[in-house]
N, C-alpha and C. Protein backbone atom coordinates (compact mmCIF):
# COMPACT_ATOMS: atom_id res chain seq x y z
N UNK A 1 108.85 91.98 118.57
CA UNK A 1 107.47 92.01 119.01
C UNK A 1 106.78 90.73 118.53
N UNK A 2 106.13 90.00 119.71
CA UNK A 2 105.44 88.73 119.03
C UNK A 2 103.63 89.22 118.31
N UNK A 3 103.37 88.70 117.87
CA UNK A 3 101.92 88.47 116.96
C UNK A 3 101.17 89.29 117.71
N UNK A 4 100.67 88.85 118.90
CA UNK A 4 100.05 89.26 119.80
C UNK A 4 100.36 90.60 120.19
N UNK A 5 101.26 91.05 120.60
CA UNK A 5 101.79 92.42 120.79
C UNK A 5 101.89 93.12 119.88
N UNK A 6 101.85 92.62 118.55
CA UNK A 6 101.68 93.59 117.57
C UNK A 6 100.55 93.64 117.10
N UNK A 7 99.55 92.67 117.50
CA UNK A 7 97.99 93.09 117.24
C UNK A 7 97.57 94.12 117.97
N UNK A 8 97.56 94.28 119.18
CA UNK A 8 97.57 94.98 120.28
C UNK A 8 98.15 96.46 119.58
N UNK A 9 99.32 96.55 119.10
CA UNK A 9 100.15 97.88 119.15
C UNK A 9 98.62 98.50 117.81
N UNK A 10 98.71 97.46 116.89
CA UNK A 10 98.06 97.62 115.31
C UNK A 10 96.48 98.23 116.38
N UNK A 11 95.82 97.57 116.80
CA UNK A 11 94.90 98.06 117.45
C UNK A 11 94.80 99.38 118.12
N UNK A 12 95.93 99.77 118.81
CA UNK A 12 96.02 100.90 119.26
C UNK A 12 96.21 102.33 117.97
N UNK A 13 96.86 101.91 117.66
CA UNK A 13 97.14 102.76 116.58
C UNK A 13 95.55 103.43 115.40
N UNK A 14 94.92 102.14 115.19
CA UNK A 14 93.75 102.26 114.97
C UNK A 14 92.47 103.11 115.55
N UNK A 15 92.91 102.97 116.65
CA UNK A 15 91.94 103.88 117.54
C UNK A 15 92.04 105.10 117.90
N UNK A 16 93.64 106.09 117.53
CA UNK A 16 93.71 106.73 117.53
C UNK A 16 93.11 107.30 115.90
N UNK A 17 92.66 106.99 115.27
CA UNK A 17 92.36 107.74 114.13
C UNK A 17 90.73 107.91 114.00
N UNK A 18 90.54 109.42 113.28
CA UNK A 18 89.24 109.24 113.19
C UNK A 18 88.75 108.68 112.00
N UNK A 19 87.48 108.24 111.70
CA UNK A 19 86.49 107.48 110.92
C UNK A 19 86.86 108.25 109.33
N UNK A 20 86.74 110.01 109.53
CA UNK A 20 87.52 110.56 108.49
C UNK A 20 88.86 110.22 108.22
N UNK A 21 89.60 109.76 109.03
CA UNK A 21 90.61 109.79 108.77
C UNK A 21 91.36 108.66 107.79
N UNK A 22 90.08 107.65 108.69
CA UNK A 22 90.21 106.42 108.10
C UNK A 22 90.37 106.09 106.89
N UNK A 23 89.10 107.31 106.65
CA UNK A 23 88.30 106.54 105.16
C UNK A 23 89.33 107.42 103.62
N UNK A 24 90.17 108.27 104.23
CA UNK A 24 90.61 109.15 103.52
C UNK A 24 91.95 108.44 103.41
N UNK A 25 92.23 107.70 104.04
CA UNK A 25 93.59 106.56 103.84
C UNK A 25 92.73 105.54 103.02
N UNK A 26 91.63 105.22 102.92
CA UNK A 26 91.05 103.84 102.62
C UNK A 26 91.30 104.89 100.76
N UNK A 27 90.54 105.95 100.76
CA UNK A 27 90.39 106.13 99.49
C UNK A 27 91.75 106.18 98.35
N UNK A 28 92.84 106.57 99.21
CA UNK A 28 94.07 106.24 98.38
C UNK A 28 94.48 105.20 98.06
N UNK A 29 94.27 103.99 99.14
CA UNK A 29 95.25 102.72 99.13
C UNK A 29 94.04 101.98 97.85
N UNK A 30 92.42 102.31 97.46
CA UNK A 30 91.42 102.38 97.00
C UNK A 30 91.95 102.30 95.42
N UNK A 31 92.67 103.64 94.96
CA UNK A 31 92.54 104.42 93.37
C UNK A 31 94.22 103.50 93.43
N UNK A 32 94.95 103.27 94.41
CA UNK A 32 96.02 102.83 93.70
C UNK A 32 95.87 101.39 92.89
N UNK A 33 95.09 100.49 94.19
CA UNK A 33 94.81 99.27 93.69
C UNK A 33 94.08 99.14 92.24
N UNK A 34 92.97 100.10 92.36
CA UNK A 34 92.31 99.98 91.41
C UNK A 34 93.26 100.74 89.70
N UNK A 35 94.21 101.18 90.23
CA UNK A 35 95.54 101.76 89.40
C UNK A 35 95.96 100.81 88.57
N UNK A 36 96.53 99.35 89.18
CA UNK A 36 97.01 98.45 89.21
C UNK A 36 97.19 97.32 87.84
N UNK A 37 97.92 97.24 86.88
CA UNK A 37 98.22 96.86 85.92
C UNK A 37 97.22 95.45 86.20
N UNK A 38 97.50 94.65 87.07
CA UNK A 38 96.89 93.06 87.61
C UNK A 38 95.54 93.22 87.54
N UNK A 39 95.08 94.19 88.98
CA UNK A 39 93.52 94.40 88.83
C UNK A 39 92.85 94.69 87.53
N UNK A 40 93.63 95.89 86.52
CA UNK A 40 92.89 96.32 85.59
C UNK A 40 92.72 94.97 84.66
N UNK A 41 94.08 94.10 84.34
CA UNK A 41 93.64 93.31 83.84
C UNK A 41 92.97 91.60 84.00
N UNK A 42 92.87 91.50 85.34
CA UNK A 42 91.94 90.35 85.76
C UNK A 42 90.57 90.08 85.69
N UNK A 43 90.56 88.96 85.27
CA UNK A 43 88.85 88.53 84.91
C UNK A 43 88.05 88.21 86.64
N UNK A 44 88.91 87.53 87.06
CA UNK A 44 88.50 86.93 88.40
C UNK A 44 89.60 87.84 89.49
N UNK A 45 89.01 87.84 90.74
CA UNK A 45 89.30 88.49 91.78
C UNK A 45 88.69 87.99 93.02
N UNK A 46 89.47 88.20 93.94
CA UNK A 46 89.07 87.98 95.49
C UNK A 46 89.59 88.84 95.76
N UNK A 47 88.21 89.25 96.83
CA UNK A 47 88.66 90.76 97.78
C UNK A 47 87.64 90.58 98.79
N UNK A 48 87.46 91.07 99.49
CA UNK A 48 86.82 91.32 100.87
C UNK A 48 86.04 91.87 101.13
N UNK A 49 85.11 92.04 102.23
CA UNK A 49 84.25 92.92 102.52
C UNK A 49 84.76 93.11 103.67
N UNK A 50 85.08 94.87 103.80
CA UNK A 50 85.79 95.44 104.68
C UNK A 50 85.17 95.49 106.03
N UNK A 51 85.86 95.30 107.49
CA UNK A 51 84.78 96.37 108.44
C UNK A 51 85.41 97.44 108.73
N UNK A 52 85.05 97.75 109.70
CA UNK A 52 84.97 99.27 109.63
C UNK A 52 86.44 100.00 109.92
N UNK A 53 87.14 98.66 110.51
CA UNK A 53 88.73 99.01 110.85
C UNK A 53 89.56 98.41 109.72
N UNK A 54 89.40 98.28 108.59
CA UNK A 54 89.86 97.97 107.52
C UNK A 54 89.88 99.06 106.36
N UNK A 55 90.76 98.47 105.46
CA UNK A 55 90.73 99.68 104.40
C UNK A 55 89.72 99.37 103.44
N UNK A 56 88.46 99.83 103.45
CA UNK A 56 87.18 100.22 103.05
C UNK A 56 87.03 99.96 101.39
N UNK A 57 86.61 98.68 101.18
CA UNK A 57 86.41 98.27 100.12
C UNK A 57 85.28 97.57 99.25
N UNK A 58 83.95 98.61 99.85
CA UNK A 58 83.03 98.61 99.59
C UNK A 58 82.27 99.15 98.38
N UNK A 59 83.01 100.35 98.19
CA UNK A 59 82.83 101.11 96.64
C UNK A 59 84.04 100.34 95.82
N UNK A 60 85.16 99.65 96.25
CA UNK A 60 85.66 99.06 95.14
C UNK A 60 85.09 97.62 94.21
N UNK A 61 84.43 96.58 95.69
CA UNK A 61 83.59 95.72 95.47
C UNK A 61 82.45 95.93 93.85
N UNK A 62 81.90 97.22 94.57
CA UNK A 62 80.69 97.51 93.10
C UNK A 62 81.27 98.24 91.89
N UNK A 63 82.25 98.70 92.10
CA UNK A 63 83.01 99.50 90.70
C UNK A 63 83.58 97.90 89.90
N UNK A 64 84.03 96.80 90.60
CA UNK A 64 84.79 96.11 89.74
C UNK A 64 84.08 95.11 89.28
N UNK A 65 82.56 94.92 89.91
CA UNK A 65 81.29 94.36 89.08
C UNK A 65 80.50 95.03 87.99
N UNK A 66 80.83 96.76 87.96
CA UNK A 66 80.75 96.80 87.13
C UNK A 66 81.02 97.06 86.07
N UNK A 67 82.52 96.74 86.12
CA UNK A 67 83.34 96.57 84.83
C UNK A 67 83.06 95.38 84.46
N UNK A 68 82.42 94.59 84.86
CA UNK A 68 82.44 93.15 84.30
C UNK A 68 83.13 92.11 85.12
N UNK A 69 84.10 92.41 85.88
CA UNK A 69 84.61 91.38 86.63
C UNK A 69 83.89 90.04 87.25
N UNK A 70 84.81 89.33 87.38
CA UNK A 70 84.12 88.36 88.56
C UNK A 70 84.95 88.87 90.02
N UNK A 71 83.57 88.89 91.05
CA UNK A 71 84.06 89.15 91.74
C UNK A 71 84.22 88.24 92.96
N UNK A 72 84.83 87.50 94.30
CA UNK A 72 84.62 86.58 94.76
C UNK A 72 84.65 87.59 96.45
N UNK A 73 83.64 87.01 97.21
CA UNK A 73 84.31 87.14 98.81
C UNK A 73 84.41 85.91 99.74
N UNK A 74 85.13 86.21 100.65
CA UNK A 74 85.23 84.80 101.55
C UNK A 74 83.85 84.89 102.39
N UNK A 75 83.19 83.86 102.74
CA UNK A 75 82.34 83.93 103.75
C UNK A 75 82.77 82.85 104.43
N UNK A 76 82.56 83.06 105.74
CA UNK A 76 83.00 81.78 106.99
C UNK A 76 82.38 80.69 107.14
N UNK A 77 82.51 79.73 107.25
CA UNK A 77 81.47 78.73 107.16
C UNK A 77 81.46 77.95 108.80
N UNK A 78 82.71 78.04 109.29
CA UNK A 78 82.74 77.12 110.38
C UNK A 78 83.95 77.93 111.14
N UNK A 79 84.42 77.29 112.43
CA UNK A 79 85.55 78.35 113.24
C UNK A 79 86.61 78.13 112.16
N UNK A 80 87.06 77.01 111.27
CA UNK A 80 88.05 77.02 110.76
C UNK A 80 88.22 77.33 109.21
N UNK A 81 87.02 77.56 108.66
CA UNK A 81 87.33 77.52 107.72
C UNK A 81 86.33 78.38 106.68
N UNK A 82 86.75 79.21 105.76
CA UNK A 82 86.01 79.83 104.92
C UNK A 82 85.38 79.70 103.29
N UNK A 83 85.14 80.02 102.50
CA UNK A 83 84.12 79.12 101.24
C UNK A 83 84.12 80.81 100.75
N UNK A 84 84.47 80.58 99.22
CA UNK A 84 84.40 82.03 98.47
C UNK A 84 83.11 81.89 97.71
N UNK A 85 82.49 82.92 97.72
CA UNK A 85 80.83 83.07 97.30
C UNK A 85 80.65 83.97 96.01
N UNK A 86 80.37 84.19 94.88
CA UNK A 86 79.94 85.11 93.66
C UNK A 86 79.48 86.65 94.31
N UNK A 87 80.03 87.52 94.29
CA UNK A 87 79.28 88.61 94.41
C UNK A 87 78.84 89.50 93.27
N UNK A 88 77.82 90.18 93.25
CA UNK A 88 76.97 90.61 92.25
C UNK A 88 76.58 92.05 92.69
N UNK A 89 76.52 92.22 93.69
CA UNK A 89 76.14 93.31 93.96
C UNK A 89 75.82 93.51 95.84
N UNK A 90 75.51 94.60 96.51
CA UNK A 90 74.97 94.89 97.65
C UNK A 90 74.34 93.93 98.31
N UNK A 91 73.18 93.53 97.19
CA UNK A 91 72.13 92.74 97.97
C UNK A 91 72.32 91.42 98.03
N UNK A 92 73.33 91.04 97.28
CA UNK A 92 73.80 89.65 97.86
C UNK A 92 74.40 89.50 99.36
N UNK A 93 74.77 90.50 100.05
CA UNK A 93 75.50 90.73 101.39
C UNK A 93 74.10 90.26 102.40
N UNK A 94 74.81 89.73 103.61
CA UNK A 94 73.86 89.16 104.25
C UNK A 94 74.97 89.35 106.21
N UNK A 95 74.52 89.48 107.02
CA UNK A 95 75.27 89.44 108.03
C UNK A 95 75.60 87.61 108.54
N UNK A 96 77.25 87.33 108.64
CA UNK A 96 77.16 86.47 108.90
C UNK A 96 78.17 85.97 110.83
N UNK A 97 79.04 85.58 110.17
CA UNK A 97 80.18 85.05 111.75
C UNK A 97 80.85 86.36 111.96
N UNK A 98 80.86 86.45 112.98
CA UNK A 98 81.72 87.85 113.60
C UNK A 98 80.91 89.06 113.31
N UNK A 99 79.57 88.95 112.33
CA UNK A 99 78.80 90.32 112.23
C UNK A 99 79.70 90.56 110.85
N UNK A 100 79.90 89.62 110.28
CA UNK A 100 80.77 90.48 108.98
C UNK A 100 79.99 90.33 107.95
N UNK A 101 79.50 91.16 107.06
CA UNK A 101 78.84 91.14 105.75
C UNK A 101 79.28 90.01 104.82
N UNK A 102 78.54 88.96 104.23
CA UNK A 102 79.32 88.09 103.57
C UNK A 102 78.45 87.84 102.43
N UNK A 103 78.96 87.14 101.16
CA UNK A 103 78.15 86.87 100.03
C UNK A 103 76.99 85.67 100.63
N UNK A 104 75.95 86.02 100.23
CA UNK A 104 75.16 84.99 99.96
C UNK A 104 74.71 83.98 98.51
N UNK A 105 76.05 84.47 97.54
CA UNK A 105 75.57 83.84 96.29
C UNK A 105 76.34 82.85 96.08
N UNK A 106 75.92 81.90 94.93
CA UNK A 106 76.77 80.42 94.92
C UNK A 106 78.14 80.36 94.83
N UNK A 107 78.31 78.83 95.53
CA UNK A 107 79.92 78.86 96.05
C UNK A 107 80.61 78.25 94.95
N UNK A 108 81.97 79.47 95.18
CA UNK A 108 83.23 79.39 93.94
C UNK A 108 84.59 78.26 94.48
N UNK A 109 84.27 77.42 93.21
CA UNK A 109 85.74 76.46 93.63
C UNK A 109 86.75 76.52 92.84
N UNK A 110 86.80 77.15 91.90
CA UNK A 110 87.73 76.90 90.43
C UNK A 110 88.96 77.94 91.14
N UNK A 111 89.54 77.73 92.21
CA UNK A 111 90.91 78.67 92.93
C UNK A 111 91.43 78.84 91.30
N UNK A 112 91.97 78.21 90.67
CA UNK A 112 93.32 78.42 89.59
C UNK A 112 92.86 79.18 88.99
N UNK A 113 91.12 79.85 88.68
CA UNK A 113 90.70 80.63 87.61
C UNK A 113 91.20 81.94 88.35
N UNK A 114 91.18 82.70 89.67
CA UNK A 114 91.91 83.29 90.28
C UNK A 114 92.65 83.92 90.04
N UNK A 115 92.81 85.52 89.44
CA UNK A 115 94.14 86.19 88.77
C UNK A 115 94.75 87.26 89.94
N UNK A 116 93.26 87.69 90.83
CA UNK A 116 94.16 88.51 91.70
C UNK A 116 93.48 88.44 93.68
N UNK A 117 94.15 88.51 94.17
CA UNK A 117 93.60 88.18 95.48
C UNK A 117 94.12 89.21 96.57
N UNK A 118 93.19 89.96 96.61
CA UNK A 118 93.03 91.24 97.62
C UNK A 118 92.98 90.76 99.15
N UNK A 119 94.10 90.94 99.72
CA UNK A 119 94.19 90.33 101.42
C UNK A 119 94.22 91.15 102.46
N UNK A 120 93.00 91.56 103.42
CA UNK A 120 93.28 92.28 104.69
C UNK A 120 94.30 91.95 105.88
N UNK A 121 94.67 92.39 106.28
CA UNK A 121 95.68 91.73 107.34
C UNK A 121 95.76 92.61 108.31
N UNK A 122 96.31 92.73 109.53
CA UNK A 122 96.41 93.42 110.93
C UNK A 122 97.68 94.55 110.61
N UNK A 123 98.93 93.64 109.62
CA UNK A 123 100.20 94.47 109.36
C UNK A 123 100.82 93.63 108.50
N UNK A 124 101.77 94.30 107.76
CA UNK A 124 102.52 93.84 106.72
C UNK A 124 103.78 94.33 107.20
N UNK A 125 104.68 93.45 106.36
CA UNK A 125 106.01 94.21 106.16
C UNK A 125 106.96 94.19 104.89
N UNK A 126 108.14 94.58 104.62
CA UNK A 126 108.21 94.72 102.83
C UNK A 126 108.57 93.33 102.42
N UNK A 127 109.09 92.45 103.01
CA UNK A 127 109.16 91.32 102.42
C UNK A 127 107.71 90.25 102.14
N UNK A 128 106.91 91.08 102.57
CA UNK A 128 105.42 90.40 102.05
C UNK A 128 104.57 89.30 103.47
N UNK A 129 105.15 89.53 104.27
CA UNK A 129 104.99 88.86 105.53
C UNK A 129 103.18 89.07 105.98
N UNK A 130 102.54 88.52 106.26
CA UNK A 130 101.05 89.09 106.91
C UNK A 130 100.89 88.26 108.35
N UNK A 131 100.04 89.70 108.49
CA UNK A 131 99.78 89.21 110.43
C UNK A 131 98.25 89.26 110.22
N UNK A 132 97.31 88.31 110.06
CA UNK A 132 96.16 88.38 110.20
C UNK A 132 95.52 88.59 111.45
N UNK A 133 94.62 88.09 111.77
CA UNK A 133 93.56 88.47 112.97
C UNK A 133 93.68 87.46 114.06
N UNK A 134 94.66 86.63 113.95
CA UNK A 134 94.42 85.35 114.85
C UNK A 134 93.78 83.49 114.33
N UNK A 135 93.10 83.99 114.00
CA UNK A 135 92.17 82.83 113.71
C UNK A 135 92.73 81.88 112.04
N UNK A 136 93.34 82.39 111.56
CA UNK A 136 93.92 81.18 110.76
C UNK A 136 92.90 81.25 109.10
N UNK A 137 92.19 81.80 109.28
CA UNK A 137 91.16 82.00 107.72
C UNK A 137 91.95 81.68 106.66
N UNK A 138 92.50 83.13 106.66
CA UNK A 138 93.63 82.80 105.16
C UNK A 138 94.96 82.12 105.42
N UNK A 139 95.22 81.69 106.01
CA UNK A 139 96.13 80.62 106.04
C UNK A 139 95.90 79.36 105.51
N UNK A 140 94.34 78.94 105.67
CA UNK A 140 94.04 78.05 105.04
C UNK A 140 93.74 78.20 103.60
N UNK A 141 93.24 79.32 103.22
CA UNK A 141 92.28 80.04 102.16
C UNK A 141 93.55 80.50 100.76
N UNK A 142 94.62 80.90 101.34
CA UNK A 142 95.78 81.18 100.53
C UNK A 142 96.58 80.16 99.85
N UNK A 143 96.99 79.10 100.74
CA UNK A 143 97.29 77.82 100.16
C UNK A 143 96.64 77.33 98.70
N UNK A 144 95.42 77.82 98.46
CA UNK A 144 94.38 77.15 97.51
C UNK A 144 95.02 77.82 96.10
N UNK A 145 95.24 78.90 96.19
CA UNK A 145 95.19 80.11 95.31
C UNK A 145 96.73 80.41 94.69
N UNK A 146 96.84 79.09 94.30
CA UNK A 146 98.23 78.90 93.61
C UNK A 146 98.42 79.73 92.30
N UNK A 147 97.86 80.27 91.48
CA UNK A 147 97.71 81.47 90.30
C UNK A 147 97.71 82.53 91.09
N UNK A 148 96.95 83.24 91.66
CA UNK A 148 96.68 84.34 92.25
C UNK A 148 97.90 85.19 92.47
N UNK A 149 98.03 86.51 91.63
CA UNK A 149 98.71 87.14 92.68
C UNK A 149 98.17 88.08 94.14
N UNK A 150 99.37 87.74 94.68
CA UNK A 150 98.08 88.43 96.44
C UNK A 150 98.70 89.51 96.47
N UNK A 151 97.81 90.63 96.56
CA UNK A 151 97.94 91.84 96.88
C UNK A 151 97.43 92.06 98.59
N UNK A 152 98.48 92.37 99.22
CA UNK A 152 97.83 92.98 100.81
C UNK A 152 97.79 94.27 100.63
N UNK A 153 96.79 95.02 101.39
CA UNK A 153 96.05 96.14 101.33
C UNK A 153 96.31 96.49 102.99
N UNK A 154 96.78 98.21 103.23
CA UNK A 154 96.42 98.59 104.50
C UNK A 154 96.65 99.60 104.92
N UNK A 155 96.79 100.24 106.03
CA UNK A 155 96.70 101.70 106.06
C UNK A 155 98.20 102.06 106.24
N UNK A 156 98.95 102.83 106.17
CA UNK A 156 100.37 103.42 106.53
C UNK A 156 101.12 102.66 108.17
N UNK A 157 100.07 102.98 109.12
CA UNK A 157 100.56 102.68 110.10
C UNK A 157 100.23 100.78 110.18
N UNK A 158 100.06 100.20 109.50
CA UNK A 158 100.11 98.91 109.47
C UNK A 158 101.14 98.00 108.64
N UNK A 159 101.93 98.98 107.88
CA UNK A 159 103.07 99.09 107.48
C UNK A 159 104.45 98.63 108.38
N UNK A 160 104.68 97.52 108.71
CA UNK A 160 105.65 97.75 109.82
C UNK A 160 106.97 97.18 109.34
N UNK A 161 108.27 96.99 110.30
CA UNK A 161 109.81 97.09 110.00
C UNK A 161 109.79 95.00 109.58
N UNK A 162 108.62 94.39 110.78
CA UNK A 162 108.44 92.92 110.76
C UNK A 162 107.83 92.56 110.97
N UNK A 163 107.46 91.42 110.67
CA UNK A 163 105.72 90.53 111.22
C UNK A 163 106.19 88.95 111.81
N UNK A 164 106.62 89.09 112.59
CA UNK A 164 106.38 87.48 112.67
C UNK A 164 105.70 86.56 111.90
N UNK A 165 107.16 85.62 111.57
CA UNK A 165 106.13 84.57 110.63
C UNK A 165 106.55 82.92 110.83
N UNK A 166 105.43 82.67 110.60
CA UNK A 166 105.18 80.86 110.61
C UNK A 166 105.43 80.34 109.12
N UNK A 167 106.03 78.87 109.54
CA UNK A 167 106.30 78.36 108.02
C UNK A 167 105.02 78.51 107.59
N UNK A 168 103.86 78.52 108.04
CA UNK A 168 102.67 77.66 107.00
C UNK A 168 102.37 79.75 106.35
N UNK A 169 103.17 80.49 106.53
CA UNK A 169 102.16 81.32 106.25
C UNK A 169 102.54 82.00 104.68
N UNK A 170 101.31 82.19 104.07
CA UNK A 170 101.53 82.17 102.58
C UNK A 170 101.97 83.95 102.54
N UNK A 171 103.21 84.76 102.10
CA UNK A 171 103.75 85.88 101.52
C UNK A 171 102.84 86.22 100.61
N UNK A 172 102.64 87.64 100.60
CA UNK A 172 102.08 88.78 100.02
C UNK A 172 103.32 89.25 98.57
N UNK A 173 102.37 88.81 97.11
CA UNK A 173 103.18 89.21 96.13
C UNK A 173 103.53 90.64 96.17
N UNK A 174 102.58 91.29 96.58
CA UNK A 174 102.90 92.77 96.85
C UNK A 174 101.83 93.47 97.97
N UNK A 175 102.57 94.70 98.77
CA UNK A 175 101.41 95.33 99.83
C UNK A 175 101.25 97.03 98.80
N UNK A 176 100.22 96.94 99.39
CA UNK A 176 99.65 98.55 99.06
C UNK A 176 99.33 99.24 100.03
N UNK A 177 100.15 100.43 100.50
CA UNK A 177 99.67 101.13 101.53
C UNK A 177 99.47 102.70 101.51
């Protein structure tokens, strides 16, 4: 199956589930991460702000600010390229490219300070492979994040046997599903 056809299949699959259903997969793949020997012990973090077809990481965002963490999200800056922002809380969120909630607080460059990096993706597979959304974000964004270990995050059925992959594309130290 090429990229495309498996966005497509990943999409379908998605739509068969309900919003409960969703969120009740989001809350496991949720307590494991937050389980997680790495997460518990990282100062710095990148993670995401979920939408609504993602595994829902909106209550994890504010639980790990307030343990003290640093917390980072990507916000988009241009078609190609994205800029990680301080998050602090809710009200730093602002609607930005694609309608996606993004930090509005000052921009983070220190990648190597970086201990753990939470990655959405379309599908995974066990050798750590990711199929993002098309557009190339973290392809660029992963390269940077030479410390980091990357954790991909996703629901069961995004779990798949293979992902097509490109040399440039940076492997998932581990998936959580």
């Amino acid at each position: 199956m090429d990229k495309k056809d498996l966005r497509r299949f990943i999409r379908m699959q998605k739509s068969m589930c309900s919003a409960e259903e969703l969120n009740a997969m989001s809350a496991d793949v949720i307590a494991q991460l937050f389980a997680h020997p790495r997460v518990k012990s990282a100062g710095t973090l990148l993670v995401y702000h979920s939408l609504d077809d993602e595994v829902n990481t909106h209550h994890l965002l504010d639980q790990l600010v307030a343990q003290g963490k640093r917390v980072l999200l990507p916000a988009v800056i241009s078609d190609t390229e994205m800029e990680l922002r301080c998050y602090e809380g809710p009200s730093d969120l602002e609607g930005g490219f694609f309608n996606i909630m993004e930090p509005v607080g000052r921009v983070f460059t220190d990648y190597d300070s970086i201990e753990v990096a939470v990655v959405p993706g379309m599908a995974f597979d066990s050798r750590g492979h990711r199929l993002g959304r098309g557009k190339g974000y973290y392809d660029r964004l992963l390269p940077l994040l030479k410390n980091a270990y990357k954790i991909g995050i996703c629901f069961g059925f995004q779990f798949v046997p293979g992902v097509p992959a490109d040399e440039h594309d940076i492997m998932m130290d581990e998936i959580i599903k």
